[in-house]
PDB file of N, CA and C in Angstrom:
ATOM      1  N   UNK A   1     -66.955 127.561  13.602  1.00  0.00           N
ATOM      2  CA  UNK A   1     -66.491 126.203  13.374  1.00  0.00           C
ATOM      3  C   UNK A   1     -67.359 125.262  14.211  1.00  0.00           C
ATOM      4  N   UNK A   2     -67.687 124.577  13.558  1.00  0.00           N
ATOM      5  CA  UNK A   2     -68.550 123.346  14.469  1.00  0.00           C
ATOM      6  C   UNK A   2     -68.035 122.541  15.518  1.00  0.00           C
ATOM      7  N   UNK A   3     -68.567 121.803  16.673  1.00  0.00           N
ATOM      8  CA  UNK A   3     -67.937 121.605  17.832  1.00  0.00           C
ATOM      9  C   UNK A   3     -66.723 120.484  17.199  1.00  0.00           C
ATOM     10  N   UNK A   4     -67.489 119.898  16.554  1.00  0.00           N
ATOM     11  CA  UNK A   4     -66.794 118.739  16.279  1.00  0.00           C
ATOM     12  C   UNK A   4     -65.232 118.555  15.555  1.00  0.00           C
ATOM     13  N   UNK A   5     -65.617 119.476  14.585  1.00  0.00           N
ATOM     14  CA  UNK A   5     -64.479 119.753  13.865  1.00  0.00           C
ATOM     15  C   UNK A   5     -63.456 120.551  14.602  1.00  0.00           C
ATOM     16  N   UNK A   6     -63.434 121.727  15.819  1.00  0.00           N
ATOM     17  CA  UNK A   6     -63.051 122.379  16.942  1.00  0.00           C
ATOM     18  C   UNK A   6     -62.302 121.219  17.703  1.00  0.00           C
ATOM     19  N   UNK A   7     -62.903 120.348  18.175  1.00  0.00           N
ATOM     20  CA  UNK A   7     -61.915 119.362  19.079  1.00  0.00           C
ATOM     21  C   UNK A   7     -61.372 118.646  18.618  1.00  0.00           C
ATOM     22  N   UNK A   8     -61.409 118.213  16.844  1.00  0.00           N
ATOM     23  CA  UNK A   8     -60.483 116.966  15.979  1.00  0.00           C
ATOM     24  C   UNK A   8     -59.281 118.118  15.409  1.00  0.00           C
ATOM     25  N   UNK A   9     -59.632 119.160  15.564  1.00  0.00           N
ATOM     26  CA  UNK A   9     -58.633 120.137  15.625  1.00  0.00           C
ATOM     27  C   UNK A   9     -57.333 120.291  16.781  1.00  0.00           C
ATOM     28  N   UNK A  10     -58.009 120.207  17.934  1.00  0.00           N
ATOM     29  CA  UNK A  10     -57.123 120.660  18.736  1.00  0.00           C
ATOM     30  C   UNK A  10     -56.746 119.071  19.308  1.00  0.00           C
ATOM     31  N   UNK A  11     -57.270 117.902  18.894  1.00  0.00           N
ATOM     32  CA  UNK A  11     -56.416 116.905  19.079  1.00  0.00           C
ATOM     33  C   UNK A  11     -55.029 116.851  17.975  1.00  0.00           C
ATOM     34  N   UNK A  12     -55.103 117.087  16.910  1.00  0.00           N
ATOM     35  CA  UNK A  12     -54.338 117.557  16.275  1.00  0.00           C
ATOM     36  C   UNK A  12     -53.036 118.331  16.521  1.00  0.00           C
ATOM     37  N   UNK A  13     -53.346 119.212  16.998  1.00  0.00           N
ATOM     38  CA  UNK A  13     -52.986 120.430  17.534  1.00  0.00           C
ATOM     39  C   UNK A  13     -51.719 119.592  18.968  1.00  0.00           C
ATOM     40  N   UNK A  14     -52.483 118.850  19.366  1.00  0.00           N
ATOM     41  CA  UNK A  14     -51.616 118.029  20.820  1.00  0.00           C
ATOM     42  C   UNK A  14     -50.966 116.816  19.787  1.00  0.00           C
ATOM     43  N   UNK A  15     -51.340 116.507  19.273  1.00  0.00           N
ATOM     44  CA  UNK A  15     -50.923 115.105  18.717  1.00  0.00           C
ATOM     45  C   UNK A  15     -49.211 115.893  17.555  1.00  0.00           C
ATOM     46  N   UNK A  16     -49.752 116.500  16.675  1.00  0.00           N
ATOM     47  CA  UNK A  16     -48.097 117.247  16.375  1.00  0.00           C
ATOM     48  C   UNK A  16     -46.933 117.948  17.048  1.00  0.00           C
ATOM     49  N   UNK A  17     -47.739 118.276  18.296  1.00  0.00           N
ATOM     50  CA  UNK A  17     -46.848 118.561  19.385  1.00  0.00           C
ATOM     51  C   UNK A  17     -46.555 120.099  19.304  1.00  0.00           C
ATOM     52  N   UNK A  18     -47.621 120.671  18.623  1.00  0.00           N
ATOM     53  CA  UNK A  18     -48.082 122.232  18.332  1.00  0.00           C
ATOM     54  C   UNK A  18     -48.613 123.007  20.028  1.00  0.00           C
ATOM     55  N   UNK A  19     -48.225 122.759  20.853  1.00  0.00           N
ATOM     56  CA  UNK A  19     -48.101 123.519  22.513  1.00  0.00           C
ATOM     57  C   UNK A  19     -46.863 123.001  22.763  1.00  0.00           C
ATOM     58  N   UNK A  20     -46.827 124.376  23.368  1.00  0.00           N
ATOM     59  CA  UNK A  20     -45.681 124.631  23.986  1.00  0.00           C
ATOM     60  C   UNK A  20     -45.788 125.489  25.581  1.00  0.00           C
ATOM     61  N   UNK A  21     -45.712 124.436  26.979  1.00  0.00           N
ATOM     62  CA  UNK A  21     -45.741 125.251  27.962  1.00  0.00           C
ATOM     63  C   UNK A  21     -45.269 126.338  28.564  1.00  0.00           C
ATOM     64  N   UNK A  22     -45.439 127.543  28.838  1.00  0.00           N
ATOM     65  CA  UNK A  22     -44.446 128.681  29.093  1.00  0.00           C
ATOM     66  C   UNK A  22     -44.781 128.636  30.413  1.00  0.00           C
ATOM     67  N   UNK A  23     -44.298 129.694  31.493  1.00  0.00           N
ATOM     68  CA  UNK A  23     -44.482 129.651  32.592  1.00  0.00           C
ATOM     69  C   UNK A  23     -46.096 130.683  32.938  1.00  0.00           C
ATOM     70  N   UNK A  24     -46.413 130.401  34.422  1.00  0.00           N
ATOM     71  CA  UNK A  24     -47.571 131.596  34.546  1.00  0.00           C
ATOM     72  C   UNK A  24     -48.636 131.053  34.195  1.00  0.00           C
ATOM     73  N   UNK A  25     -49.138 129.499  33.908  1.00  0.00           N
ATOM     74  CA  UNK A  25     -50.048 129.705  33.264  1.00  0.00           C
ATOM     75  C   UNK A  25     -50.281 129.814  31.995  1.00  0.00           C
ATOM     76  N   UNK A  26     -49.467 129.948  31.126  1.00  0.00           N
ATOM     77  CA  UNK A  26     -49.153 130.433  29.816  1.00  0.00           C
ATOM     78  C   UNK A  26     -48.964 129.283  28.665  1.00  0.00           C
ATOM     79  N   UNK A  27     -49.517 128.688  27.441  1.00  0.00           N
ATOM     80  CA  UNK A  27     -49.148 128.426  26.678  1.00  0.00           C
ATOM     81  C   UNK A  27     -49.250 128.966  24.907  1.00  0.00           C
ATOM     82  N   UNK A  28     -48.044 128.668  24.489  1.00  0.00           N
ATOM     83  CA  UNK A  28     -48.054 128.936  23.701  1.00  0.00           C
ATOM     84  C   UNK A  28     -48.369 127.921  22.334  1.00  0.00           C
ATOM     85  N   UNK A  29     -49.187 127.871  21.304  1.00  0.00           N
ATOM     86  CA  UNK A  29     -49.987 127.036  20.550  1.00  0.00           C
ATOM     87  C   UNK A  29     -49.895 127.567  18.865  1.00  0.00           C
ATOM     88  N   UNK A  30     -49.152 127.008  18.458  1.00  0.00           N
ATOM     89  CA  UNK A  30     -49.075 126.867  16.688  1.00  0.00           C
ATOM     90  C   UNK A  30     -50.369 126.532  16.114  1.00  0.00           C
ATOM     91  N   UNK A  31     -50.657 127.400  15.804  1.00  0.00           N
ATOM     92  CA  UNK A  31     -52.189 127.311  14.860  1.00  0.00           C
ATOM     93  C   UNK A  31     -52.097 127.391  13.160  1.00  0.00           C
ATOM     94  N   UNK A  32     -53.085 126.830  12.632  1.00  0.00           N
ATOM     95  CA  UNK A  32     -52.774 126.709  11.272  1.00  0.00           C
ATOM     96  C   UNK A  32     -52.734 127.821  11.057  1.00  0.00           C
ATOM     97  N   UNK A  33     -53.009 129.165  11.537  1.00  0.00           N
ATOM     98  CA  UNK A  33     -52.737 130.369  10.719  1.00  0.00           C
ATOM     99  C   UNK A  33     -52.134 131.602  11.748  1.00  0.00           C
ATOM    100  N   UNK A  34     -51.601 130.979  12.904  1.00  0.00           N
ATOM    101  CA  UNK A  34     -50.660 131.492  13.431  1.00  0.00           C
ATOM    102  C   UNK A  34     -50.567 131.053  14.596  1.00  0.00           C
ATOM    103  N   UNK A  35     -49.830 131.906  15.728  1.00  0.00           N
ATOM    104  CA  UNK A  35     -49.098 130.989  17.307  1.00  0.00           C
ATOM    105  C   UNK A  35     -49.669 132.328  18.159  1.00  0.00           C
ATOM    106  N   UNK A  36     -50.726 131.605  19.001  1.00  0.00           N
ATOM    107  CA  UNK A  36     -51.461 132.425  19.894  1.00  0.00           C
ATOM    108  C   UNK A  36     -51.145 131.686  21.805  1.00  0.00           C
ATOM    109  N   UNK A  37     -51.413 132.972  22.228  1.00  0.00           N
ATOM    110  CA  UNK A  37     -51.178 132.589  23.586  1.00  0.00           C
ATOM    111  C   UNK A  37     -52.277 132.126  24.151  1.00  0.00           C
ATOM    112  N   UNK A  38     -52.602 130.861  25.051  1.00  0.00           N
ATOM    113  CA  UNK A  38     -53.405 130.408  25.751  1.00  0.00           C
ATOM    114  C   UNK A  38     -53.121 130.842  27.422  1.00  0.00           C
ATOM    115  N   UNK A  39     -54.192 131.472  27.857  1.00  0.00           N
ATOM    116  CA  UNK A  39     -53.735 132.070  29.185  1.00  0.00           C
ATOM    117  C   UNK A  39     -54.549 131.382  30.426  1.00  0.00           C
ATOM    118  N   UNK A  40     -54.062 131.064  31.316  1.00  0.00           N
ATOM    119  CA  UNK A  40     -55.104 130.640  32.134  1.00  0.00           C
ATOM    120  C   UNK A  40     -55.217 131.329  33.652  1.00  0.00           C
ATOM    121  N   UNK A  41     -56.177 132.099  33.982  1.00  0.00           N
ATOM    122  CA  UNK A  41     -56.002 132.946  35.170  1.00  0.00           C
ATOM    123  C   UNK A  41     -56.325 132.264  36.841  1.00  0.00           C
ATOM    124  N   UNK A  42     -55.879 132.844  37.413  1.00  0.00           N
ATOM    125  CA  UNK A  42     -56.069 132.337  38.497  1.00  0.00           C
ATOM    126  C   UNK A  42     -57.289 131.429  39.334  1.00  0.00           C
ATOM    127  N   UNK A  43     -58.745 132.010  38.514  1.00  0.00           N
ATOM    128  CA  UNK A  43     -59.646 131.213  38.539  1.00  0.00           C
ATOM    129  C   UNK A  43     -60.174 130.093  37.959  1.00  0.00           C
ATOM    130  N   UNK A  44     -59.186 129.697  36.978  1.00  0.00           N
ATOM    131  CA  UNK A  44     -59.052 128.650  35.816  1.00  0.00           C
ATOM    132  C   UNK A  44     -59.986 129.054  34.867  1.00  0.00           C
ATOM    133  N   UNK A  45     -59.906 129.996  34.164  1.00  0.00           N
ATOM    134  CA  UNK A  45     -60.602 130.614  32.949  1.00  0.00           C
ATOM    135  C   UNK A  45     -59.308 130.395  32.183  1.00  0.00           C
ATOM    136  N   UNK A  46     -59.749 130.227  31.229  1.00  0.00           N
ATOM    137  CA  UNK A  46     -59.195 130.346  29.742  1.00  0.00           C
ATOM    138  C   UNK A  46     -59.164 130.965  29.040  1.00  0.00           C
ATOM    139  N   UNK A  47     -58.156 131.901  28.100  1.00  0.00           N
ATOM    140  CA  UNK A  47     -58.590 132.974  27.316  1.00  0.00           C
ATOM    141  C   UNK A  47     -57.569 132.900  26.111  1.00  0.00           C
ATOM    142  N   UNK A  48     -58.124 133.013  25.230  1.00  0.00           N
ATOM    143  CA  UNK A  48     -56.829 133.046  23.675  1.00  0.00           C
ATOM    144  C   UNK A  48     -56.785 134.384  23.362  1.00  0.00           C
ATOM    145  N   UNK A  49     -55.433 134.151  22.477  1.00  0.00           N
ATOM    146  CA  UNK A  49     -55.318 135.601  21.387  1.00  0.00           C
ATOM    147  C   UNK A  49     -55.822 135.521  20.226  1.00  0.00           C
ATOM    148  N   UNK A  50     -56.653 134.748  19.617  1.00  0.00           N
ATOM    149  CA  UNK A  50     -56.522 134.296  18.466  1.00  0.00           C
ATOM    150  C   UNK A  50     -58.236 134.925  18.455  1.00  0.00           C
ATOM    151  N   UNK A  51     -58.502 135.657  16.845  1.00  0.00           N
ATOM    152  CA  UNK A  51     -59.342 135.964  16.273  1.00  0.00           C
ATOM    153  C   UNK A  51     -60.717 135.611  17.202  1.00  0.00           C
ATOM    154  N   UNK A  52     -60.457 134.194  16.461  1.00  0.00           N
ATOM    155  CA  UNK A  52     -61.693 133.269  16.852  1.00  0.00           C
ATOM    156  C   UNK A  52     -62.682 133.151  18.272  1.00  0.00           C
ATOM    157  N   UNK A  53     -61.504 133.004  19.439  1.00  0.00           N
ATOM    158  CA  UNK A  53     -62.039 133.736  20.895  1.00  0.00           C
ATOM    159  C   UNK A  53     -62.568 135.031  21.116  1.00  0.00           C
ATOM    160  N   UNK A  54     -62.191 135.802  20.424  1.00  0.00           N
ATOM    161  CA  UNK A  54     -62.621 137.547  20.657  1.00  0.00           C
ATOM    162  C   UNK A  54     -63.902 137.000  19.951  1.00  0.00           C
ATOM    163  N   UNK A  55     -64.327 136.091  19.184  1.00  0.00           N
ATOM    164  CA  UNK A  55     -65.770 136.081  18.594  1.00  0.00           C
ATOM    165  C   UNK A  55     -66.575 135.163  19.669  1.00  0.00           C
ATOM    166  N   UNK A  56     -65.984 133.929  19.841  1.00  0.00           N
ATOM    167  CA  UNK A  56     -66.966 132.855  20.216  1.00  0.00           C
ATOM    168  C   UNK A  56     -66.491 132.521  21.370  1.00  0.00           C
ATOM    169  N   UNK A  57     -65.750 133.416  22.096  1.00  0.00           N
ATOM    170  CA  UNK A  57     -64.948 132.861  23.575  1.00  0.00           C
ATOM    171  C   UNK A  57     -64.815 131.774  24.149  1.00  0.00           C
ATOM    172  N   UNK A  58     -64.830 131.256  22.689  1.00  0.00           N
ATOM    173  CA  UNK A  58     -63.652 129.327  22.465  1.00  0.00           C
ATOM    174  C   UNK A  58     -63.203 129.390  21.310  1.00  0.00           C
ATOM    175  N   UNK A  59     -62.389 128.484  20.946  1.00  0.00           N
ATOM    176  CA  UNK A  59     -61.350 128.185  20.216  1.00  0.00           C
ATOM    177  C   UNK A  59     -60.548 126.697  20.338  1.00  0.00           C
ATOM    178  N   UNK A  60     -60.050 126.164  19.116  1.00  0.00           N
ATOM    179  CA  UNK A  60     -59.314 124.900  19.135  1.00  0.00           C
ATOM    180  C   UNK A  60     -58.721 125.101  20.016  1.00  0.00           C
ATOM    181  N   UNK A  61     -57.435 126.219  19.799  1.00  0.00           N
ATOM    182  CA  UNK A  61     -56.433 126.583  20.568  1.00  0.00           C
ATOM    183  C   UNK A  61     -56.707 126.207  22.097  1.00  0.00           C
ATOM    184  N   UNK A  62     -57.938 126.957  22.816  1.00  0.00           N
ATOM    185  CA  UNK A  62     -58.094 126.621  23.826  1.00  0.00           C
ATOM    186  C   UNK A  62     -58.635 125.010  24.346  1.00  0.00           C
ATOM    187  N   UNK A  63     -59.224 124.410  23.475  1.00  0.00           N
ATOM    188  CA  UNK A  63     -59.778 122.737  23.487  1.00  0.00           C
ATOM    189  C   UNK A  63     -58.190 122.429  23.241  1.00  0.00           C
ATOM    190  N   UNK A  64     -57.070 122.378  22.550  1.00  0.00           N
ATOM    191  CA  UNK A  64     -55.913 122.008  22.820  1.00  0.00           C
ATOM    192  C   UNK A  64     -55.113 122.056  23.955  1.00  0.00           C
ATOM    193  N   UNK A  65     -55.158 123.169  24.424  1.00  0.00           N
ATOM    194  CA  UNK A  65     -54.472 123.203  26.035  1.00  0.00           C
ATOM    195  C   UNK A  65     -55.651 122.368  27.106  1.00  0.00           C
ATOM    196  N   UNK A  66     -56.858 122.201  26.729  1.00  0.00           N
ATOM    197  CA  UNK A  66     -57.700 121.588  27.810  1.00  0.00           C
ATOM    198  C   UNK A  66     -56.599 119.752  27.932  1.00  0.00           C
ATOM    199  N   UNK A  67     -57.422 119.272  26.480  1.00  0.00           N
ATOM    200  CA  UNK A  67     -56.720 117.726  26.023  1.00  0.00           C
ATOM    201  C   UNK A  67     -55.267 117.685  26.802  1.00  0.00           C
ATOM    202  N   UNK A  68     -54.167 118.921  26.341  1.00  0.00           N
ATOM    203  CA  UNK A  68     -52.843 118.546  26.816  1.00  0.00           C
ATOM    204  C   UNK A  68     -52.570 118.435  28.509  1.00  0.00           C
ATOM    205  N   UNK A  69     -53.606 119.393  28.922  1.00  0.00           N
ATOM    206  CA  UNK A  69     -52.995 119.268  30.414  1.00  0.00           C
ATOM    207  C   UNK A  69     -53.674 118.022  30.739  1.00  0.00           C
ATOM    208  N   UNK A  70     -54.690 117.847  30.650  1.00  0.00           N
ATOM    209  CA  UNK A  70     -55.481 116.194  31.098  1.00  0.00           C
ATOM    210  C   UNK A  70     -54.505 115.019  30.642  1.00  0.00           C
ATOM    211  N   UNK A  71     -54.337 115.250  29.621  1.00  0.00           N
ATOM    212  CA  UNK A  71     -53.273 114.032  28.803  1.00  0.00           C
ATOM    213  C   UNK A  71     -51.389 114.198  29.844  1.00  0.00           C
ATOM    214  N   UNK A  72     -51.200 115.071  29.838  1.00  0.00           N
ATOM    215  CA  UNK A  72     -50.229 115.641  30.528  1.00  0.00           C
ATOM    216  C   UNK A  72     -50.531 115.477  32.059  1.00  0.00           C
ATOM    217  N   UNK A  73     -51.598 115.274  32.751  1.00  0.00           N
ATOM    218  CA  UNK A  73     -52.268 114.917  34.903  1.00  0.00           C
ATOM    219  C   UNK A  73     -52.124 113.529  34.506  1.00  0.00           C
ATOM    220  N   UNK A  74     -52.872 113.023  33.113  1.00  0.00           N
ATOM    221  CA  UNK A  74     -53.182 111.685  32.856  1.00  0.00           C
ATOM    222  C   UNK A  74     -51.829 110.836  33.136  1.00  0.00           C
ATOM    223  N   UNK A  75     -50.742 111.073  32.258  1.00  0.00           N
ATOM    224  CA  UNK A  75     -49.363 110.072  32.026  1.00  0.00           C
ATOM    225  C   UNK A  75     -48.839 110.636  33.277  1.00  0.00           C
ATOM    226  N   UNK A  76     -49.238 111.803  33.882  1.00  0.00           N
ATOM    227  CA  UNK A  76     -47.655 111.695  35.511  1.00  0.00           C
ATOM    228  C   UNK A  76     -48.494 110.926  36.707  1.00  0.00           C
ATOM    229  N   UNK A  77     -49.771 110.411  36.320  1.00  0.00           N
ATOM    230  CA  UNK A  77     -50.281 109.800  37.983  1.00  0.00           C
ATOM    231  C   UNK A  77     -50.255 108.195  37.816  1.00  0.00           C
TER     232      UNK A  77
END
């Protein structure tokens, strides 16, 4: 998927309100073709379940949890 189309995706993705925070680090993200976990480890790496990461170790999914937490630091300061 091209970059571009990847991040008008995962604004999308924040804008329908398709994340959902779990605890740990953890979100969970409604994708057009299914609901993958976004993980974030202690070193602030990012990692999905979704197809697409096991190929290109990115994904909307993951450009969606980037946007939400910034948008999410952004509105609490």
């Amino acid at each position: 998927m091209p970059l571009d189309l990847m991040v008008e995706k995962a604004f999308r993705l924040v804008k329908d309100g398709k994340i959902e925070e779990l605890d740990g680090g953890r979100f969970n993200v409604i994708g057009d073709h299914g609901t993958y976990i976004v993980q974030i480890d202690p070193n602030g790496r990012l990692t999905c379940s979704c197809p697409g990461f096991g190929r290109r170790r990115m994904c909307s999914h993951i450009a969606a949890v980037i946007i939400y937490r910034n948008f999410r630091s952004y509105k609490s300061s």
